[in-house]
C-alpha atoms as a PDB file:
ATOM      1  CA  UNK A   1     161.320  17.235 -43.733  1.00  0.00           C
ATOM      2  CA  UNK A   2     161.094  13.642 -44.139  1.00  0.00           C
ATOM      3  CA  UNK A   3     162.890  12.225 -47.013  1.00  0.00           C
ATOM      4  CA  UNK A   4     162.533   8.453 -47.861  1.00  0.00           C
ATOM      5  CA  UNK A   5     165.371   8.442 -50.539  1.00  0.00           C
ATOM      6  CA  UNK A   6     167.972   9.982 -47.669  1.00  0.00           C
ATOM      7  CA  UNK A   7     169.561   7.053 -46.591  1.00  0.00           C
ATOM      8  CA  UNK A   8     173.094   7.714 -45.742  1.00  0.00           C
ATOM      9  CA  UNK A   9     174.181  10.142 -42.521  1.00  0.00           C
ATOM     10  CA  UNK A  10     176.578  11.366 -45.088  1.00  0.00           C
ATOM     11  CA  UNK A  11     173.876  12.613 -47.722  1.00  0.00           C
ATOM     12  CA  UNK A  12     171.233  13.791 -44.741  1.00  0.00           C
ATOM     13  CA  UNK A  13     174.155  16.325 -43.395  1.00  0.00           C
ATOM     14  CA  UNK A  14     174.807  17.231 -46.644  1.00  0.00           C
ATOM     15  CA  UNK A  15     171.550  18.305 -47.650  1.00  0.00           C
ATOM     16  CA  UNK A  16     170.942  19.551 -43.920  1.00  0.00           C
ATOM     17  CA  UNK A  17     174.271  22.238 -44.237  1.00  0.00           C
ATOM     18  CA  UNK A  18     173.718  23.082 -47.606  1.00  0.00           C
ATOM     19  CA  UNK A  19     169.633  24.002 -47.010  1.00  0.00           C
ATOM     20  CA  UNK A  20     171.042  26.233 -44.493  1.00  0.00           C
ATOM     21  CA  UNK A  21     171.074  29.705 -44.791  1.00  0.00           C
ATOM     22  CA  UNK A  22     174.509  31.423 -45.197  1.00  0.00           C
ATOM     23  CA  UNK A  23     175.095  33.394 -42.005  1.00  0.00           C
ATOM     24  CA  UNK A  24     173.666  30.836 -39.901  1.00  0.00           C
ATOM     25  CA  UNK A  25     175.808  29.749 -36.912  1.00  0.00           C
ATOM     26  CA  UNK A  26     175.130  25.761 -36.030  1.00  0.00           C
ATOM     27  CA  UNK A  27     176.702  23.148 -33.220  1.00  0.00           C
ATOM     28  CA  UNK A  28     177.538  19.934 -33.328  1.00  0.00           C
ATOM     29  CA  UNK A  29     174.534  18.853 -31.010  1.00  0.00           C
ATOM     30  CA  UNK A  30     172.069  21.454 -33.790  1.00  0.00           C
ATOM     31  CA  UNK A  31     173.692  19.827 -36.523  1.00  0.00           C
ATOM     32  CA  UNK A  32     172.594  16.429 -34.985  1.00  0.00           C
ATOM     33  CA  UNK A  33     169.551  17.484 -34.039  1.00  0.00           C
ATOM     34  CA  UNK A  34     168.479  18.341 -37.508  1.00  0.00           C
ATOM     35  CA  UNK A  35     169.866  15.375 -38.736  1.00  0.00           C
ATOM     36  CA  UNK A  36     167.576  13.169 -36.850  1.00  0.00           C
ATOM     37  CA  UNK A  37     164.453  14.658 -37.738  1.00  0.00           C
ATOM     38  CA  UNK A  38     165.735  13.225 -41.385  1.00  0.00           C
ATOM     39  CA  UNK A  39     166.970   9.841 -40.274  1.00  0.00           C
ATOM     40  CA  UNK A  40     165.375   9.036 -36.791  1.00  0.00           C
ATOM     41  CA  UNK A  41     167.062   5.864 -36.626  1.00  0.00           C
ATOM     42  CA  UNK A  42     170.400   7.879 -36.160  1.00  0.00           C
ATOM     43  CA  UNK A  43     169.697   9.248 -32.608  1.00  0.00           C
ATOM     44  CA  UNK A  44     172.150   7.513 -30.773  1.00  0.00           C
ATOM     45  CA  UNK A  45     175.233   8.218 -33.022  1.00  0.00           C
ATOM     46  CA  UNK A  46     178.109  10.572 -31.748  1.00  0.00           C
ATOM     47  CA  UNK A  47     178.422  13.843 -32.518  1.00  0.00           C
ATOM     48  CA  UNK A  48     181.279  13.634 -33.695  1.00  0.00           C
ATOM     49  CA  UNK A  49     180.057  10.926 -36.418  1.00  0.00           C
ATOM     50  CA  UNK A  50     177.824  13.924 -38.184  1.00  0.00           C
ATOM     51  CA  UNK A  51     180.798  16.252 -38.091  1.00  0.00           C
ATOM     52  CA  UNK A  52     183.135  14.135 -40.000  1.00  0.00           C
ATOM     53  CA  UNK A  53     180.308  13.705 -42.543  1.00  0.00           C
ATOM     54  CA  UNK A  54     180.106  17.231 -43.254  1.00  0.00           C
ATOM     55  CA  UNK A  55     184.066  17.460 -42.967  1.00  0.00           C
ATOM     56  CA  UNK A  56     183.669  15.380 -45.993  1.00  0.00           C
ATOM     57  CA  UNK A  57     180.533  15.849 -47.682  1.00  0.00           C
ATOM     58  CA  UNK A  58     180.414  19.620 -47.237  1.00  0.00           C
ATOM     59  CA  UNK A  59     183.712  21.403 -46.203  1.00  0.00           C
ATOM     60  CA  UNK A  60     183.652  24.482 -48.389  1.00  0.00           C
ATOM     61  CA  UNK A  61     179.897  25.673 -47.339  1.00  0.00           C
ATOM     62  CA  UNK A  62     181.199  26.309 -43.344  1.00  0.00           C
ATOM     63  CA  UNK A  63     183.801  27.040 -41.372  1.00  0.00           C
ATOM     64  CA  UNK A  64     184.323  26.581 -37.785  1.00  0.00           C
ATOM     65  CA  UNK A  65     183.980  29.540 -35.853  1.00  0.00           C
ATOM     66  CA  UNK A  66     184.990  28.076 -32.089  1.00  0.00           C
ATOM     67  CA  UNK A  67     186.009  24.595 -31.630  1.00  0.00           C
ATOM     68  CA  UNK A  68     186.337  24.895 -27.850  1.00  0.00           C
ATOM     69  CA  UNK A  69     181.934  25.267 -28.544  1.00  0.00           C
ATOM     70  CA  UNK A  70     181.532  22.935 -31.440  1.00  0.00           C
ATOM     71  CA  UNK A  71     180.177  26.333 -33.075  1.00  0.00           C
ATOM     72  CA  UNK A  72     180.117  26.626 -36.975  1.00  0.00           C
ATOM     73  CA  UNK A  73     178.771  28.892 -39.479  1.00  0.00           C
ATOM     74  CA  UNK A  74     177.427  28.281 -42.931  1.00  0.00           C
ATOM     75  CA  UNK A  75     179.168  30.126 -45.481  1.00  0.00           C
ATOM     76  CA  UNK A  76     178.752  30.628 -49.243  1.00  0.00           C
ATOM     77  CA  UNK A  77     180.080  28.243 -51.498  1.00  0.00           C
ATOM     78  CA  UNK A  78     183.219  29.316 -53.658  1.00  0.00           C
ATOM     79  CA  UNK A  79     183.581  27.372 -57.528  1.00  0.00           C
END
């Protein structure tokens, strides 16, 4: 799922939430994970710097479901 024109962390968690499927339940460390297979060079970020992208990117298509577990869920997108 390499994608040349994915440049930003911002845009790669973007596209990695939203290509989710809704139902899915995801962690911080997943969410990471799947992130780097985009942008490799991103590996050594915090967690916590891929959550606040999709806090902003992305908020409406997941909600947290523990935060104790870093555990989300992808959820449909409302208008």
């Amino acid at each position: 799922m390499e994608n040349e024109d994915i440049k930003s962390i911002c845009k790669a968690v973007k596209l990695v939430i939203e290509g989710l499927p809704v139902g899915t339940e995801f962690s911080g460390k997943e969410l990471k994970r799947m992130v780097v297979k985009i942008l490799p060079g991103t590996r050594y970020k915090y967690e916590d710097t891929f959550l606040r992208c999709a806090r902003k990117m992305c908020r409406s298509a997941f909600i947290c479901i523990s935060r104790m577990k870093s555990l989300y869920k992808r959820v449909e997108i409302n208008g």
